[in-house]
C-alpha atoms as a PDB file:
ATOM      1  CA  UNK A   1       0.334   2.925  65.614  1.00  0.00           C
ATOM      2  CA  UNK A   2      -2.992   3.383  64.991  1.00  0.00           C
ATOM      3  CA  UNK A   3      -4.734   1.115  62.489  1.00  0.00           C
ATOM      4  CA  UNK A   4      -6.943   2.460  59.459  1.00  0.00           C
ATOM      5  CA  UNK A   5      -7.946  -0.534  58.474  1.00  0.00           C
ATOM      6  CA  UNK A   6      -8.386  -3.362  61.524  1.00  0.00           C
ATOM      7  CA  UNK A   7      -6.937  -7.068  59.624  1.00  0.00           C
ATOM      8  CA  UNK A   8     -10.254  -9.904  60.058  1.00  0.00           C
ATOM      9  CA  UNK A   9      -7.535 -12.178  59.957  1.00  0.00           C
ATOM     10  CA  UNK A  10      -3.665 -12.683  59.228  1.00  0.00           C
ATOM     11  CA  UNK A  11      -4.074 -14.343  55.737  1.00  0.00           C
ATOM     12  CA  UNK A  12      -4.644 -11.730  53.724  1.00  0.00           C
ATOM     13  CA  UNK A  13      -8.366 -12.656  53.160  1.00  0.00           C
ATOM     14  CA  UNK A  14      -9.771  -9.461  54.440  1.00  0.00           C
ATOM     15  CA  UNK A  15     -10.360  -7.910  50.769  1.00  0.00           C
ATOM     16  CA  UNK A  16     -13.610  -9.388  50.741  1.00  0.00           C
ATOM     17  CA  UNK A  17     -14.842  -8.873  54.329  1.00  0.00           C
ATOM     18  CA  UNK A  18     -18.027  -6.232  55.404  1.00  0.00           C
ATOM     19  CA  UNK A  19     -15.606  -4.150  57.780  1.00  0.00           C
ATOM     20  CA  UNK A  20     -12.659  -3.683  55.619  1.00  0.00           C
ATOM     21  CA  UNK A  21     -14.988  -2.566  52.285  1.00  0.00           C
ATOM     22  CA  UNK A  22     -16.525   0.264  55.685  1.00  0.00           C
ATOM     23  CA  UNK A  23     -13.028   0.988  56.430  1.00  0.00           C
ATOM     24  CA  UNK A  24     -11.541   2.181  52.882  1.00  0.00           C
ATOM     25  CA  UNK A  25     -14.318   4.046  52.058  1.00  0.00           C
ATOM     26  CA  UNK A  26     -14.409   6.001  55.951  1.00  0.00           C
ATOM     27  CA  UNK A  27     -10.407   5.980  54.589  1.00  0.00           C
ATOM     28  CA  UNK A  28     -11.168   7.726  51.064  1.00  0.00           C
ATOM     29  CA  UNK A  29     -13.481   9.717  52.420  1.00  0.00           C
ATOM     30  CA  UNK A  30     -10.952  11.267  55.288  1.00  0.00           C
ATOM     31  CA  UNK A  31      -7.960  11.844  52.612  1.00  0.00           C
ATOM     32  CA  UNK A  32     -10.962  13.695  50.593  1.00  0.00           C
ATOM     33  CA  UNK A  33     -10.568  10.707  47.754  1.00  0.00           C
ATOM     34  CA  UNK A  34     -14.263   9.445  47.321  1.00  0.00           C
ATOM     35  CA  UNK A  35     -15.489  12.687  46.324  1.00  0.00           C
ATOM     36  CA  UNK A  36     -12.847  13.076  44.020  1.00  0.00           C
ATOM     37  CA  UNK A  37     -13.564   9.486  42.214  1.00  0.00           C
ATOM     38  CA  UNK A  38     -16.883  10.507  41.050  1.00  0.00           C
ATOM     39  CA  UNK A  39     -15.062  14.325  39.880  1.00  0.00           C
ATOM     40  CA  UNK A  40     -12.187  14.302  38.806  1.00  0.00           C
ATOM     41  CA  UNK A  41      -9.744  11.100  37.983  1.00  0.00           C
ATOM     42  CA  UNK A  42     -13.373   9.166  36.344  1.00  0.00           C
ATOM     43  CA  UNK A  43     -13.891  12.473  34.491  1.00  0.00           C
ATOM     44  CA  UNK A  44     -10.589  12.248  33.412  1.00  0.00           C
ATOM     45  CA  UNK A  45     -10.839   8.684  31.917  1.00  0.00           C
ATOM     46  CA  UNK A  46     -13.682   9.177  30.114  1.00  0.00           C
ATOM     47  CA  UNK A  47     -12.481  12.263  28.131  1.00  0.00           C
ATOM     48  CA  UNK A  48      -9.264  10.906  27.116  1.00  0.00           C
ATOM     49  CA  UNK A  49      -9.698   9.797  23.646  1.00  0.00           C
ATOM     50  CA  UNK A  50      -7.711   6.707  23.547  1.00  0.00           C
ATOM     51  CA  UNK A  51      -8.290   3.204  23.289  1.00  0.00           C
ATOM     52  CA  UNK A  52      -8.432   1.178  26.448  1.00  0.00           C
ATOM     53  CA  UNK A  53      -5.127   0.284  27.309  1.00  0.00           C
ATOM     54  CA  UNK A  54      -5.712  -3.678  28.055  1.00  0.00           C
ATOM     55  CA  UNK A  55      -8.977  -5.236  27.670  1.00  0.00           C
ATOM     56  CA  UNK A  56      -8.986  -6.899  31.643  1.00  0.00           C
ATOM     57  CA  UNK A  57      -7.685 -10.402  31.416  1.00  0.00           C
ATOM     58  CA  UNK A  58      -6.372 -11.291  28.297  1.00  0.00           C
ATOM     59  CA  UNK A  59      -2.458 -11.590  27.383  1.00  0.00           C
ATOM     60  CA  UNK A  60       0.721 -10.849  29.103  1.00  0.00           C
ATOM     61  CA  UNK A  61       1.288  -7.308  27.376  1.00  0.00           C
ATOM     62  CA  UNK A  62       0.139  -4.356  29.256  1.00  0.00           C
ATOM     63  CA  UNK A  63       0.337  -0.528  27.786  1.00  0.00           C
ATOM     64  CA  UNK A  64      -0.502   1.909  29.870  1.00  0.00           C
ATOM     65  CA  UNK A  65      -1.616   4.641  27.817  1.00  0.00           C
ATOM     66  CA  UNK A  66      -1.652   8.269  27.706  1.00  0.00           C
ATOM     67  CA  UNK A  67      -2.425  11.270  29.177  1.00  0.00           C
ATOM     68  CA  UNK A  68      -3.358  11.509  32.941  1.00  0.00           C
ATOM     69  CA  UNK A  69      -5.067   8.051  32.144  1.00  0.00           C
ATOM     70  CA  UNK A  70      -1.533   6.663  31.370  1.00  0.00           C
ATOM     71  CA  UNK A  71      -0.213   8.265  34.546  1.00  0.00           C
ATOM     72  CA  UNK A  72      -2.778   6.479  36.812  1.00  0.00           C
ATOM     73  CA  UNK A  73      -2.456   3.246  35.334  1.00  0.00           C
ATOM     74  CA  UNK A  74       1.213   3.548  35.862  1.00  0.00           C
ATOM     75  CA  UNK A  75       0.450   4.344  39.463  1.00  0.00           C
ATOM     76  CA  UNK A  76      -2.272   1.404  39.479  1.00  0.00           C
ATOM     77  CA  UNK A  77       0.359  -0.879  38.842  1.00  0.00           C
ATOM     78  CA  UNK A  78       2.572   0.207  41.359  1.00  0.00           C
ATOM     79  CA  UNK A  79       0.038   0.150  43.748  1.00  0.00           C
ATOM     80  CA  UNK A  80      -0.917  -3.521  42.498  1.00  0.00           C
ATOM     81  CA  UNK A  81       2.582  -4.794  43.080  1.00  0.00           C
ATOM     82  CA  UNK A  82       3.080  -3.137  46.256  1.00  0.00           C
ATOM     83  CA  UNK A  83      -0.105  -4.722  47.595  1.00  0.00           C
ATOM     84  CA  UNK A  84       0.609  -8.154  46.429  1.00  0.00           C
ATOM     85  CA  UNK A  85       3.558  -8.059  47.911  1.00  0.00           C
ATOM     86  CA  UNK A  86       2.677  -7.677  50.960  1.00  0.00           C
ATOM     87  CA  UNK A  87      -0.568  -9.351  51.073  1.00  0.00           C
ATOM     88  CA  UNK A  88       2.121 -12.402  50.420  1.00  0.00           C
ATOM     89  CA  UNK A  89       4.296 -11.074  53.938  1.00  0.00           C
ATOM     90  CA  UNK A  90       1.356 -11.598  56.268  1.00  0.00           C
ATOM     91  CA  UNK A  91       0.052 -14.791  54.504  1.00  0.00           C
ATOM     92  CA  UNK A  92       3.825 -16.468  55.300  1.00  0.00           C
ATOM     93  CA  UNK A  93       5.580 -14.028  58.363  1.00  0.00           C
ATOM     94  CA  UNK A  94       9.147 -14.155  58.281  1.00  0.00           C
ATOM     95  CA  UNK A  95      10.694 -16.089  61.104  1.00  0.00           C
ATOM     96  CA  UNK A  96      10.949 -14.269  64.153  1.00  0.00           C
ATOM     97  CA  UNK A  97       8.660 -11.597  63.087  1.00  0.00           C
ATOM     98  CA  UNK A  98       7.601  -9.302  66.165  1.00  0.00           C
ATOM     99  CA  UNK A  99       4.313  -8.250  67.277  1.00  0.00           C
ATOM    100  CA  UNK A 100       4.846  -4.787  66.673  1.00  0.00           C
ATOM    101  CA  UNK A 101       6.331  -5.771  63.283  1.00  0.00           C
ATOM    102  CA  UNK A 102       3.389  -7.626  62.105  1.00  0.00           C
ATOM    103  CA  UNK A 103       1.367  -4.716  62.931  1.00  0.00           C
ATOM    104  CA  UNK A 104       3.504  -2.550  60.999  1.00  0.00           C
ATOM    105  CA  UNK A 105       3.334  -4.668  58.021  1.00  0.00           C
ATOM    106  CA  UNK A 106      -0.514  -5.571  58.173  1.00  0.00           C
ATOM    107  CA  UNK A 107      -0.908  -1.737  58.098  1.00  0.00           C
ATOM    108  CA  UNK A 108       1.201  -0.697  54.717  1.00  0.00           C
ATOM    109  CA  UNK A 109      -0.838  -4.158  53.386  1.00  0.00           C
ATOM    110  CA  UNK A 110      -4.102  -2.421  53.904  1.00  0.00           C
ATOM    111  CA  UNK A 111      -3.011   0.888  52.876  1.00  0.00           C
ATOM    112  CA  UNK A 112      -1.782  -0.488  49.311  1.00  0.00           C
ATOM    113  CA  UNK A 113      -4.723  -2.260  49.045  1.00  0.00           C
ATOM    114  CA  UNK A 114      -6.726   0.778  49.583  1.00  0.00           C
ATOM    115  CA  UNK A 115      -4.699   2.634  47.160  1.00  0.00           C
ATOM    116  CA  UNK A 116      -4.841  -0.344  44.444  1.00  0.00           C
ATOM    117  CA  UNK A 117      -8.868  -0.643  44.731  1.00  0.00           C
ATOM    118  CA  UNK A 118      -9.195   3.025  44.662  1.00  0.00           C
ATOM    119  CA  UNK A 119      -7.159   3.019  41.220  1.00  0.00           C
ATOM    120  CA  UNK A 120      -9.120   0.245  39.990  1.00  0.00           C
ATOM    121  CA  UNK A 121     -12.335   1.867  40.962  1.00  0.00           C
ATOM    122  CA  UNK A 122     -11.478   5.429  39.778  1.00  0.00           C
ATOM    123  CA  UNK A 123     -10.092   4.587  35.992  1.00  0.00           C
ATOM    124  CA  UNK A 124     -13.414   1.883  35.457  1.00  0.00           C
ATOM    125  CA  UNK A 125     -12.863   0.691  31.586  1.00  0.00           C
ATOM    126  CA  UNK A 126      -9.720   2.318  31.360  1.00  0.00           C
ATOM    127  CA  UNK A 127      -7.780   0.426  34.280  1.00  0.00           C
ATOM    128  CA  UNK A 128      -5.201  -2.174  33.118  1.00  0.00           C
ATOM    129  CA  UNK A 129      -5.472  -5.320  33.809  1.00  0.00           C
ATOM    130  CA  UNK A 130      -4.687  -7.517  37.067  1.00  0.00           C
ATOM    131  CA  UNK A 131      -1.023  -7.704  37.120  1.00  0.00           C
ATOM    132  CA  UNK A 132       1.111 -11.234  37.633  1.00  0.00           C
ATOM    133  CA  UNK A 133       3.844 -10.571  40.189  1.00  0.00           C
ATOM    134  CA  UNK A 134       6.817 -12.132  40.283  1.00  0.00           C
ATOM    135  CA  UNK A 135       8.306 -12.488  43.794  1.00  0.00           C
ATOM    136  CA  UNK A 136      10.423 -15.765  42.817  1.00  0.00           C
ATOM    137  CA  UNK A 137      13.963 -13.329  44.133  1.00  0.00           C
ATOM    138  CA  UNK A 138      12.898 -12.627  47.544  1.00  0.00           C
ATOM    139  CA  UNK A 139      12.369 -15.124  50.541  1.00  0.00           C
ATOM    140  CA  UNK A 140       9.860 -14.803  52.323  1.00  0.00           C
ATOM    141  CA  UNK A 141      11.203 -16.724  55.464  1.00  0.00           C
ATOM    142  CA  UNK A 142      14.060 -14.151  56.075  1.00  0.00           C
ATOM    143  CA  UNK A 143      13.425 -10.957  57.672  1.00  0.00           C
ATOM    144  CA  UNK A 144      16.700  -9.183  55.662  1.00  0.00           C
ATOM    145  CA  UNK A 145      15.000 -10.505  52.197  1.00  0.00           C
ATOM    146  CA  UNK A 146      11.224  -8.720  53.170  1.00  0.00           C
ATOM    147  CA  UNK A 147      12.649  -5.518  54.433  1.00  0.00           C
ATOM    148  CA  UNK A 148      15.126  -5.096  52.042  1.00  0.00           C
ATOM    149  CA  UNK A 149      12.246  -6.057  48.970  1.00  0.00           C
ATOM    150  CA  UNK A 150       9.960  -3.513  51.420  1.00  0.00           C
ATOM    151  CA  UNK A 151      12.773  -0.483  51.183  1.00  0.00           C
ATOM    152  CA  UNK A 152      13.105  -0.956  47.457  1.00  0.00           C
ATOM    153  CA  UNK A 153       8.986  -0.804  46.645  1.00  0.00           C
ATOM    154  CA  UNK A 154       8.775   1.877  49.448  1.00  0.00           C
ATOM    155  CA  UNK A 155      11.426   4.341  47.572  1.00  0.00           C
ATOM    156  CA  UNK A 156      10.471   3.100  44.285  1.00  0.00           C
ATOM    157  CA  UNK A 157       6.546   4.349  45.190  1.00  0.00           C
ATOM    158  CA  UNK A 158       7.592   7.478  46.233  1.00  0.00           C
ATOM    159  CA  UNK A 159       9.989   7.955  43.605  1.00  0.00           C
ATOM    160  CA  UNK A 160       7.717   7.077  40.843  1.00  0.00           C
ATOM    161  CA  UNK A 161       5.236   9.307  41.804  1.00  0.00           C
ATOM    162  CA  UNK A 162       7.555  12.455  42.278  1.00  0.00           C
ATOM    163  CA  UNK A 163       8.797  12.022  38.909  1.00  0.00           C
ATOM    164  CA  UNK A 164       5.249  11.086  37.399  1.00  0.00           C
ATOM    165  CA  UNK A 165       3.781  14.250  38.900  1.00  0.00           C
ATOM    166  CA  UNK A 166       4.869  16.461  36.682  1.00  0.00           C
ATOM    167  CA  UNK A 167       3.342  14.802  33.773  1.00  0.00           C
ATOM    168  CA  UNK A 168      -0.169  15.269  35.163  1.00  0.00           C
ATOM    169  CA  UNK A 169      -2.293  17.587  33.285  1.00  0.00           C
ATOM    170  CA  UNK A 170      -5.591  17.903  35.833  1.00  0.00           C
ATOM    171  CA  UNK A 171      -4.574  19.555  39.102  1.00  0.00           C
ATOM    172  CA  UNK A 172      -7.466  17.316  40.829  1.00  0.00           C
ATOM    173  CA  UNK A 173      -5.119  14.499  39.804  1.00  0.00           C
ATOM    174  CA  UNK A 174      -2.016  15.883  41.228  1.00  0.00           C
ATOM    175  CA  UNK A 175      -3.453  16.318  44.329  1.00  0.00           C
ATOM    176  CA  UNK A 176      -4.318  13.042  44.342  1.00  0.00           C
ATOM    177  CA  UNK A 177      -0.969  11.799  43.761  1.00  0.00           C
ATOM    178  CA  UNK A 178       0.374  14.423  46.665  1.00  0.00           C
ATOM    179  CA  UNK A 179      -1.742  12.617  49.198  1.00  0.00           C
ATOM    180  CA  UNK A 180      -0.638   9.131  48.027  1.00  0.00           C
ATOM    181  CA  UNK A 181       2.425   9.453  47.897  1.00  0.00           C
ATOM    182  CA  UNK A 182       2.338  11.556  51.301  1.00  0.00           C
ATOM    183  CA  UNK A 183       1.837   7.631  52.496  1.00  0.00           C
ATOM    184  CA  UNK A 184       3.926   6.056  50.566  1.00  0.00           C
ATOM    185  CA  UNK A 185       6.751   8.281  52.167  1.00  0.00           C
ATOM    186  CA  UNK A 186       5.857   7.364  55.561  1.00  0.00           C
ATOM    187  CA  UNK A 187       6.058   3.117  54.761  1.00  0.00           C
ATOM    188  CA  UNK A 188       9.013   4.414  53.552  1.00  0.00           C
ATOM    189  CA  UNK A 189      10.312   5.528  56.313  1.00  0.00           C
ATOM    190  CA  UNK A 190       9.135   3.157  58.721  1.00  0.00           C
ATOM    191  CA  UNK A 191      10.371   0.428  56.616  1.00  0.00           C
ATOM    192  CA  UNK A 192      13.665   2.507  56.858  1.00  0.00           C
ATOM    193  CA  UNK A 193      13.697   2.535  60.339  1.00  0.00           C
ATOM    194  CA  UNK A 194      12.820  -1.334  60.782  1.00  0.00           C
ATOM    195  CA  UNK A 195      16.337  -1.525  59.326  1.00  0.00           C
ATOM    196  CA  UNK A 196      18.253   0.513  60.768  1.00  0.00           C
ATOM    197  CA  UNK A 197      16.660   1.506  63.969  1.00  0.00           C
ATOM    198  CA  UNK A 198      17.008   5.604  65.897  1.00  0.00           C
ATOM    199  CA  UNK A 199      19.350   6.109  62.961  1.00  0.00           C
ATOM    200  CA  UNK A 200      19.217   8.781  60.431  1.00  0.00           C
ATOM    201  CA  UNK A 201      18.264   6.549  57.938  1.00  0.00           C
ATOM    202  CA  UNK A 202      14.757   7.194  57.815  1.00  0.00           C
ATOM    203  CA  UNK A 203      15.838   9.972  55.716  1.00  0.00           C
ATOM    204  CA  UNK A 204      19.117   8.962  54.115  1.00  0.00           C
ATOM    205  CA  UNK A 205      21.190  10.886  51.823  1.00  0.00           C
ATOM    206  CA  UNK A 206      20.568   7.999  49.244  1.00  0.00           C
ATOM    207  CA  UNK A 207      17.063   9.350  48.811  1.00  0.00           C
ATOM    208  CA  UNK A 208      16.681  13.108  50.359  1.00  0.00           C
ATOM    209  CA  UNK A 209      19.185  15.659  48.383  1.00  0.00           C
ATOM    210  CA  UNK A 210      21.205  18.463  49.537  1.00  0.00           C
ATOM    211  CA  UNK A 211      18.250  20.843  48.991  1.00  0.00           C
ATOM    212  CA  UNK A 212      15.904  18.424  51.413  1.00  0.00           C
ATOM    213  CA  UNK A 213      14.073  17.222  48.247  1.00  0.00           C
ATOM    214  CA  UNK A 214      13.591  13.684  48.096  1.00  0.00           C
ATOM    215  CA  UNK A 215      14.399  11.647  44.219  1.00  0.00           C
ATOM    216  CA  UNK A 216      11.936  11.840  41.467  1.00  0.00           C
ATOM    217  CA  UNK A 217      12.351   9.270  38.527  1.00  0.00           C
ATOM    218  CA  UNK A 218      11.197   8.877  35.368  1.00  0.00           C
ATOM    219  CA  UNK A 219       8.454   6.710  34.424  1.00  0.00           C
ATOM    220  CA  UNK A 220      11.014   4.776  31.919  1.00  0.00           C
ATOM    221  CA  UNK A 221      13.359   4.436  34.876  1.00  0.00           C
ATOM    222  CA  UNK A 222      10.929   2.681  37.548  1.00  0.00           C
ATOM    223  CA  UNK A 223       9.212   0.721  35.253  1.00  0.00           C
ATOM    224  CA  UNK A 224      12.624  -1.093  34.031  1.00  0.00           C
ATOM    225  CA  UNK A 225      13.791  -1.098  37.525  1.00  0.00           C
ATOM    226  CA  UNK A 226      10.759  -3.289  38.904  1.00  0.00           C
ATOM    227  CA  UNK A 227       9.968  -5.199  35.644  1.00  0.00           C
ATOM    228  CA  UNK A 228      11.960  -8.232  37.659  1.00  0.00           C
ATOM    229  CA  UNK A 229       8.782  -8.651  39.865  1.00  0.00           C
ATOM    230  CA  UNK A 230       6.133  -8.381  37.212  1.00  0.00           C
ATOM    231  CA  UNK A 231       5.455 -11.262  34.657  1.00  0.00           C
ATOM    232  CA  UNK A 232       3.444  -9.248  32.242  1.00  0.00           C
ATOM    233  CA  UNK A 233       5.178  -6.846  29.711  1.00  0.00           C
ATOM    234  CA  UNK A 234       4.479  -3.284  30.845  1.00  0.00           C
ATOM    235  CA  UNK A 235       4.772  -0.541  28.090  1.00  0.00           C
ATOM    236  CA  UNK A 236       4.794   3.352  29.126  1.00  0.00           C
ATOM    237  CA  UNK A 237       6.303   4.692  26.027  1.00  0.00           C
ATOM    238  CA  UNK A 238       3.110   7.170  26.457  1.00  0.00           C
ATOM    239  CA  UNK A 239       2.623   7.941  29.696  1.00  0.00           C
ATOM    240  CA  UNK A 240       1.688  11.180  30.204  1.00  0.00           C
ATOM    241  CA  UNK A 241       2.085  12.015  27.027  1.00  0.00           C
END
């Protein structure tokens, strides 16, 4: 598989390093994201007319606001969960963890990461802020307990942003959200196949309909189905709206 991102080391502390700031941007700039941060999803933050949704650092209580700026917050803190998540599955490997699992896994780390900064970056004043995970169910030391924590993110992501797509208003942002959650399918898939290996789970009838489309779920939905791993409060009453 060939890396995007190239890991300094295996503990996660890469965020910081010269090379890995190079690599998103030569990332962004390939999926045709950095010229839309200065165009399109910032232009969109700045004309929405509410409030900030969270001033950065303060309380446990997060609303995510409206309008597309509600929408990419929601998809911000996705992204933020995903990443910490598996930030957390390098840092400690799962016994027996295999080379070409590692690599894998060090790959959908950078990629959230990417996605989380470039959220962050894009909504400025508007972003919520950092999220507190809460990873206290799975155990890290058992390969069944990442994966399986790995396949529910992975179909969660894509999930959430099928059904949140709909709710965009700019078309720049929607094509934004395409390309994301392009990636987010293929973790998904991967993750899938970790699993269940050369089966036909990869795309499974639990997530890919009769008609070949795959689930889209309300905002409501996700957001109660993954408030187990988040300590803060997270309020989308008005996402999208």
């Amino acid at each position: 598989m060939n890396r995007l991102m190239k890991s300094k080391n295996d503990s996660g502390k890469e965020e910081g390093a010269s090379a890995s700031v190079v690599n998103r941007r030569l990332f962004l700039r390939s999926a045709g994201l950095a010229t839309s941060l200065g165009t399109i999803v910032i232009a969109a933050a700045c004309n929405d007319d509410d409030p900030d949704p969270m001033i950065p650092g303060t309380g446990d209580s997060v609303d995510l606001g409206s309008g597309d700026v509600g929408v990419l917050n929601y998809a911000y803190a996705l992204e933020q969960l995903e990443a910490a998540f598996y930030t957390q599955v390098i840092a400690t490997p799962f016994a027996g963890i295999t080379d070409a699992e590692k690599t894998i896994l060090t790959d959908i780390r950078d990629h959230e990461i990417i996605h989380r900064d470039f959220f962050k970056k894009a909504l400025g004043d508007k972003a919520i802020k950092d999220l507190t995970p809460n990873f206290a169910t799975i155990d890290f030391t058992k390969r069944d307990s990442v994966l399986g924590a790995a396949k529910l993110f992975e179909d969660t992501g894509v999930a959430a942003y099928n059904g949140a797509g709909r709710l965009l208003k700019d078309a720049g942002n929607l094509l934004l959200a395409g390309k994301i959650v392009s990636v987010e399918a293929r973790h998904a898939a991967v993750i899938r196949d970790l699993l269940k290996p050369k089966s036909a789970d990869f795309a499974g009838d639990d997530i890919i309909n009769e008609n070949g489309f795959d689930k889209a779920v309300a905002p409501a939905d996700i957001l109660a189905a993954v408030k187990g791993y988040v300590k803060d409060t997270i309020t989308g009453a008005n996402v999208g709206k």
